[in-house]
Protein backbone atom coordinates (compact mmCIF):
# COMPACT_ATOMS: atom_id res chain seq x y z
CA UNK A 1 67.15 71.40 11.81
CA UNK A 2 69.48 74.34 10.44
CA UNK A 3 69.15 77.44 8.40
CA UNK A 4 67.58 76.96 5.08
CA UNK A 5 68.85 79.85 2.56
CA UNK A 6 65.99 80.78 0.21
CA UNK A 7 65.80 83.89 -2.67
CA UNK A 8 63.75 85.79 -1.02
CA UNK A 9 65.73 88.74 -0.71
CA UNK A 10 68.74 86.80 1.01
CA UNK A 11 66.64 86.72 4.10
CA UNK A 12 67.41 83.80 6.33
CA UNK A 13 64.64 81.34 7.45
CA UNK A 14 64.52 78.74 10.51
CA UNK A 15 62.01 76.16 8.56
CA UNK A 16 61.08 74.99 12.46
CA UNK A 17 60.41 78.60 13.84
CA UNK A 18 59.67 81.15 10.79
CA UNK A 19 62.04 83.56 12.01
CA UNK A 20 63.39 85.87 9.47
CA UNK A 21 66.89 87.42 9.79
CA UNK A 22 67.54 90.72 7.33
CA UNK A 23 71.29 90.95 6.49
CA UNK A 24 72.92 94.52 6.71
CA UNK A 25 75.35 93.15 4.41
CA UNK A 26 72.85 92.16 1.75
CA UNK A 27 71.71 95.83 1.65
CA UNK A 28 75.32 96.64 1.02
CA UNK A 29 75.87 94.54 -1.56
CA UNK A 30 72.30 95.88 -3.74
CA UNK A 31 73.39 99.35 -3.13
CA UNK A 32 77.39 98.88 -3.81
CA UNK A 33 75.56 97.23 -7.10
CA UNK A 34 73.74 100.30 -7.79
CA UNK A 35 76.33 102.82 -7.36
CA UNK A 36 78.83 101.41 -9.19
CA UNK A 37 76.21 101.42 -12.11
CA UNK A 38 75.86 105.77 -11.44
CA UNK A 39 72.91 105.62 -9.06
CA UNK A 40 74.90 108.28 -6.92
CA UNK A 41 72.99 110.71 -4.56
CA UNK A 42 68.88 110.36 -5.41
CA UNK A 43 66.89 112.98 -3.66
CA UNK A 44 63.48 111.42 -4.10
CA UNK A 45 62.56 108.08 -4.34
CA UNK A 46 59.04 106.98 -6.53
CA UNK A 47 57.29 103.97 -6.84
CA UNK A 48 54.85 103.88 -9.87
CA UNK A 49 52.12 101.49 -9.64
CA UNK A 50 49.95 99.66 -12.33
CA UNK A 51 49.42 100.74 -15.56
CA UNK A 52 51.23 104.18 -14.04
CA UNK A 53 54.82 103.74 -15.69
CA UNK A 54 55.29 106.57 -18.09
CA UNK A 55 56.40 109.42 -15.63
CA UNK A 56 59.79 107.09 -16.46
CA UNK A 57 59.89 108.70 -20.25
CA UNK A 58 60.24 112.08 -18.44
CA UNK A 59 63.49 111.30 -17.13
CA UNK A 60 66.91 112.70 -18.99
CA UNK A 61 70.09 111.21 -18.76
CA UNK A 62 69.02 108.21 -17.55
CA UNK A 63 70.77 104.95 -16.16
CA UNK A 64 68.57 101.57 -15.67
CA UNK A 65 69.91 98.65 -13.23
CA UNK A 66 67.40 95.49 -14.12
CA UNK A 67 65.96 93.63 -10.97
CA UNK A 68 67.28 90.43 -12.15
CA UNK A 69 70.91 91.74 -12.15
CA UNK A 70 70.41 93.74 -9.13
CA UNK A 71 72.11 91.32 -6.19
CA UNK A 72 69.29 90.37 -3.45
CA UNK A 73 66.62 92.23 -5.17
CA UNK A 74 63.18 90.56 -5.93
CA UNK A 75 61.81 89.82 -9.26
CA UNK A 76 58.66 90.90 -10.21
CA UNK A 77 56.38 87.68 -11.56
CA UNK A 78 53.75 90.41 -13.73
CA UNK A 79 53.60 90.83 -17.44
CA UNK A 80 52.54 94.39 -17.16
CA UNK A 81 55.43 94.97 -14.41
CA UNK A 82 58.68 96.19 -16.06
CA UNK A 83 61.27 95.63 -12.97
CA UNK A 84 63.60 97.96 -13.37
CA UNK A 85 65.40 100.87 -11.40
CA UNK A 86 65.87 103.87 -13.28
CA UNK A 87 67.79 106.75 -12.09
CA UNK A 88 68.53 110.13 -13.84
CA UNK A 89 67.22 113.77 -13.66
CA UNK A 90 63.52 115.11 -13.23
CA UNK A 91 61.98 118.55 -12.86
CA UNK A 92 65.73 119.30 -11.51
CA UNK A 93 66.08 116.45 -9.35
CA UNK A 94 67.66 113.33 -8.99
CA UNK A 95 65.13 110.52 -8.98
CA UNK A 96 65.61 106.72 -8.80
CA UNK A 97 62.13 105.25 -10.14
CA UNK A 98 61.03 101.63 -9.05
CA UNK A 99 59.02 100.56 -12.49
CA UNK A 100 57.32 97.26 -10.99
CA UNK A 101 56.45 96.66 -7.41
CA UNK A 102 56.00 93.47 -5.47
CA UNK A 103 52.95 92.03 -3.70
CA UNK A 104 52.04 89.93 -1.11
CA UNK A 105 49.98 88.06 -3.68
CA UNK A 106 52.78 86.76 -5.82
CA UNK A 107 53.92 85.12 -3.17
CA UNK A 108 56.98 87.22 -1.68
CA UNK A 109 56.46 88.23 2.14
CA UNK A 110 56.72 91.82 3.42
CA UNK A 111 60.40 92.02 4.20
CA UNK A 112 60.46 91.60 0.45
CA UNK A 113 58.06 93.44 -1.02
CA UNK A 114 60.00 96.15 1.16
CA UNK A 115 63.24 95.39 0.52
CA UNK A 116 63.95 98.40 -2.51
CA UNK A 117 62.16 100.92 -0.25
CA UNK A 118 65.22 100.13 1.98
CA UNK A 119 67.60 100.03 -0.83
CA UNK A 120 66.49 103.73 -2.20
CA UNK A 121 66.82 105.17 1.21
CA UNK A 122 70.39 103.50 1.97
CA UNK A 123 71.50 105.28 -2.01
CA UNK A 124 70.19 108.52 0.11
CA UNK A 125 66.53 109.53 -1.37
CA UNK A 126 64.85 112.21 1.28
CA UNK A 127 61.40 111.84 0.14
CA UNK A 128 59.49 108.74 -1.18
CA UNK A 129 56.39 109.38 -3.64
CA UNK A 130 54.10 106.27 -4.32
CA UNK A 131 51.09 105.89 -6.57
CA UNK A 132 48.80 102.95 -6.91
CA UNK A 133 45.59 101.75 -8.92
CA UNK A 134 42.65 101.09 -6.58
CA UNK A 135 39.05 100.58 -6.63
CA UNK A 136 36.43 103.09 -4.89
CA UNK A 137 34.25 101.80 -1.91
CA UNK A 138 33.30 105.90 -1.06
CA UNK A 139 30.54 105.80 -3.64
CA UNK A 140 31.09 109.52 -3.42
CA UNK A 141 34.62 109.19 -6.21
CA UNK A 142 34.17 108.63 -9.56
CA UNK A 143 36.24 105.91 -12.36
CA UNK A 144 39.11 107.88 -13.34
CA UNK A 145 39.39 110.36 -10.38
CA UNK A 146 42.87 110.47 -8.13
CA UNK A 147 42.19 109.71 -4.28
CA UNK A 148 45.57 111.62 -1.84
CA UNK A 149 45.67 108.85 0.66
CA UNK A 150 45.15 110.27 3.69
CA UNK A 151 45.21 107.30 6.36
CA UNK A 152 45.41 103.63 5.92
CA UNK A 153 43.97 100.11 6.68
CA UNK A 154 46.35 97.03 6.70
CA UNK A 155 44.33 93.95 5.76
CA UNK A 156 47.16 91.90 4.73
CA UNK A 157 47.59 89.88 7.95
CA UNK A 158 50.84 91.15 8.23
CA UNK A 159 54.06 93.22 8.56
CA UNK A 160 57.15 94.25 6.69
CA UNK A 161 58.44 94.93 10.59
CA UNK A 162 58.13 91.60 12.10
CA UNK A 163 61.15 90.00 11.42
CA UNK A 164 64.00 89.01 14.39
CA UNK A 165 66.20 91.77 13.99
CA UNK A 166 64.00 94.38 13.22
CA UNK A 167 65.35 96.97 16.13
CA UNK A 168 68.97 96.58 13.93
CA UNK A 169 67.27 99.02 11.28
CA UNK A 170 65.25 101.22 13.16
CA UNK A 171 62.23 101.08 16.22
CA UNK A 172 60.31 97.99 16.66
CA UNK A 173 57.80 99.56 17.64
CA UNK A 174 56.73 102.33 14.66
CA UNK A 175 54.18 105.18 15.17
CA UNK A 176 51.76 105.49 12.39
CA UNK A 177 49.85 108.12 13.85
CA UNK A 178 50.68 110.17 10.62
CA UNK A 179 51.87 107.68 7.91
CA UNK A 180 51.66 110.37 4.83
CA UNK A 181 54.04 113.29 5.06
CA UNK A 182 51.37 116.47 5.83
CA UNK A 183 53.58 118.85 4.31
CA UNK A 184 53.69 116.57 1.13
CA UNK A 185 50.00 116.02 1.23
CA UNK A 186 49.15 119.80 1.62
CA UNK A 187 51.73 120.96 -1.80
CA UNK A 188 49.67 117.90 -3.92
CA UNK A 189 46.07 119.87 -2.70
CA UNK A 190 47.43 123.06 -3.79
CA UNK A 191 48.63 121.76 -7.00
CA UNK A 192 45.57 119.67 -7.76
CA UNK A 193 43.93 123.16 -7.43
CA UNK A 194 45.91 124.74 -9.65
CA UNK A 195 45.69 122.70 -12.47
CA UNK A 196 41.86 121.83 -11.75
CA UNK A 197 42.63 118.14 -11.46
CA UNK A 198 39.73 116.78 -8.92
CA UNK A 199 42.17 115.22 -6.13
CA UNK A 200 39.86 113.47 -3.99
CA UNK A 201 41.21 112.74 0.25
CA UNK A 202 40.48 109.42 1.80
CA UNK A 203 41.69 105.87 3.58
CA UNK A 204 43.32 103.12 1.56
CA UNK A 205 42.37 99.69 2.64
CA UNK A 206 45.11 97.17 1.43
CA UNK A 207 44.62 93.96 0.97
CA UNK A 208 46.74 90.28 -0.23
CA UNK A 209 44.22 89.84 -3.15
CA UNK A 210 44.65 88.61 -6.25
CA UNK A 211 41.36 87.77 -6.15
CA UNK A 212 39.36 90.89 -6.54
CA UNK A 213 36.24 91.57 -3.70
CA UNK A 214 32.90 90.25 -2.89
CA UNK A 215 29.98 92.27 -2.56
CA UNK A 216 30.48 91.99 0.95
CA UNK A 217 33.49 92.39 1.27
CA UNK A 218 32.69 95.62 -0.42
CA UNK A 219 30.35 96.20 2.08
CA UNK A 220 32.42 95.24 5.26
CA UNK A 221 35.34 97.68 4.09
CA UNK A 222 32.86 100.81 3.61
CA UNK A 223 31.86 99.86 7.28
CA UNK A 224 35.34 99.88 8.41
CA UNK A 225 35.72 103.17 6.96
CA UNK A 226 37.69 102.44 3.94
CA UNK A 227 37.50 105.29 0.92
CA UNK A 228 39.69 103.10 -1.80
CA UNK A 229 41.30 99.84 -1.97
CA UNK A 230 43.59 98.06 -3.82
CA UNK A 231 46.56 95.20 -2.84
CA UNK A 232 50.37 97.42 -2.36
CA UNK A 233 51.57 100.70 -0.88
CA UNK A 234 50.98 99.36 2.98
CA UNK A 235 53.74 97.84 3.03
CA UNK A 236 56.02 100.38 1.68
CA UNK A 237 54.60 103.05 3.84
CA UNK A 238 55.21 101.24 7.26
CA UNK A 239 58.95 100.85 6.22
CA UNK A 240 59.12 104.27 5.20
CA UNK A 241 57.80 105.20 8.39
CA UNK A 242 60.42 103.23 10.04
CA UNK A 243 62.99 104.48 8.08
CA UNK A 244 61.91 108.12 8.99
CA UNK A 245 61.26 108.64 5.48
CA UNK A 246 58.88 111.37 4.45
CA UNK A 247 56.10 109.52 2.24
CA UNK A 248 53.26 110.68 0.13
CA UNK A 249 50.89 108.38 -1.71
CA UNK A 250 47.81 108.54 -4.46
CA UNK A 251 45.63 106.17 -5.64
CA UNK A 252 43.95 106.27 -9.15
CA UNK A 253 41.00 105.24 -9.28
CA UNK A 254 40.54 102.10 -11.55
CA UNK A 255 36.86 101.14 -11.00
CA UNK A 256 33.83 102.27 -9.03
CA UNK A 257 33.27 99.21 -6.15
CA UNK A 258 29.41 99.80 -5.51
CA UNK A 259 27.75 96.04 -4.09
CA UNK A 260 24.69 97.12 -5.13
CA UNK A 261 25.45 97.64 -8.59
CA UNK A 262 28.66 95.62 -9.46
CA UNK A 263 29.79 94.34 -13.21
CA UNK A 264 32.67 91.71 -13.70
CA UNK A 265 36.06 93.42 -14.05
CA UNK A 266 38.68 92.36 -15.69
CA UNK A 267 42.69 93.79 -15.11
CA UNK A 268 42.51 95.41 -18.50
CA UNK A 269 40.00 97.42 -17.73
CA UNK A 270 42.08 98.64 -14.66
CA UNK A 271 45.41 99.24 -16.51
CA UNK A 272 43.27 101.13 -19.65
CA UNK A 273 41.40 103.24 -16.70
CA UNK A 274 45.10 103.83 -15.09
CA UNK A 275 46.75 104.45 -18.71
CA UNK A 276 43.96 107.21 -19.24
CA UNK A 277 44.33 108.92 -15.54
CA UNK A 278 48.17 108.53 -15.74
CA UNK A 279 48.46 112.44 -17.17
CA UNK A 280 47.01 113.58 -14.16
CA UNK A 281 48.81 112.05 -11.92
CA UNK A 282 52.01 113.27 -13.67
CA UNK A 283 51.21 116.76 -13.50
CA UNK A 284 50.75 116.33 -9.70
CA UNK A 285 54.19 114.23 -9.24
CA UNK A 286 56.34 116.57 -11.36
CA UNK A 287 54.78 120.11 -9.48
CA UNK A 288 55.39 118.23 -6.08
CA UNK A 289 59.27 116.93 -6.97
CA UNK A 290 59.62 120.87 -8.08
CA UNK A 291 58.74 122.24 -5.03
CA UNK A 292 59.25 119.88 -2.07
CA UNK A 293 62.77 120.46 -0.46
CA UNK A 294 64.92 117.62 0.09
């Protein structure tokens, strides 16, 4: 049987084997896209997670690229998911902002969900800042508190790495001994300080979802030694890593995960607690893009 081409990020498939080719030339072709559109030169790369989208407004002379028009590029399949690129001027520097991430649970695989990480680095960012909602298993954090992800957990089953021609882009074989960027994570502590924002320090567990957890599943992730979970960021980490890219990430903290005491939740409820958190988290990205050096 031959190659089947599908849209998922131009990446080839052999139907009899699963083995997924990534095309240098399909990289070309998003970022040609991009430029010609006056994404030219980004220093920093962010990725803004749910219900965390209006660190966007800040930016001044602005230029948006759709996902749909971008060649190769995912689209996101969420209401509350803008997918778009924007790319302008913030605290001084020159940002490109991904408004909408992908996840394993709507059905795209890593190399995907992975692919605009790639995209931002090849336009030239130096730095990649992510944020996420999450839930707290440390019983310790509290609804509406920010957790500086210090480690992580991949529960997804898989990798944005294992694909065929992996070693074209960078090492197979990726040490994650020190994901997060220290210096990064160091400048958000001071900051959080500073402005008296509690900045709690723990492991992200990520997982496919969209289902949310059991009870004991709750339970099996504070034995693991997971501090906050949620379903993103993983993935974009471990390709930052193999890019070399400097990456710092933050969870806000959605919901309190406690088995013993748990109440339905509904995604509302997250993107409200998000919406209401979302200041906070500003204040730390915009201090951080002023002072980090690129």
């Amino acid at each position: 049987m031959g190659f089947v081409f599908l849209y998922l990020s131009e990446v080839l498939v052999n139907p009899e084997h699963h083995i997924y080719i990534m095309t240098q030339n399909n990289l070309n072709e998003s970022v040609a896209y991009l430029k010609e559109r006056g994404f030219q030169d980004p220093e920093i790369g962010i990725v803004l997670g749910t219900g965390l989208g209006k660190l966007a407004d800040d930016i001044t002379d602005s230029v948006i690229a759709y996902y749909s028009h971008i060649p190769h590029f995912p689209l996101s399949t969420l209401e509350f998911h803008s997918g778009k690129l924007i790319f302008g001027m913030l605290e001084g520097r020159k940002v490109v902002v991904m408004l909408g991430r992908f996840h394993r649970y709507e059905g795209y695989d890593p190399t995907d969900i992975t692919y605009p990480i790639r995209v931002m680095h090849q336009l030239g960012i130096k730095k990649l800042l992510i944020s996420n909602a999450g839930g707290a298993i440390n019983l310790n954090f509290r609804k509406g508190e920010i957790m500086l992800i210090e480690d992580h957990i991949n529960l997804q089953g898989d990798s944005p790495l294992a694909f065929k021609n992996v070693a074209e882009f960078g090492k197979r074989f990726v040490d994650m001994s020190n994901p997060y960027d220290s210096s990064m994570r160091s400048l958000l502590q001071d900051i959080a300080a500073e402005h008296r924002i509690t900045l709690q320090k723990g492991v992200y567990a990520s997982l496919i979802g969209p289902q949310l957890e059991t009870r004991a599943e709750y339970r099996y992730l504070k034995v693991i030694g997971a501090d906050a979970v949620g379903m993103s960021t993983v993935p974009e980490v471990i390709v930052a890593n193999h890019l070399q890219l400097p990456v710092v990430a933050v969870t806000v903290l959605t919901d309190e995960c406690n088995p013993d005491d748990l109440s339905p939740l509904d995604v509302q409820d997250i993107i409200a607690t998000a919406a209401r958190t979302e200041p906070d988290m500003i204040v730390l990205f915009k201090a951080l893009i002023r002072r980090i050096s690129v």
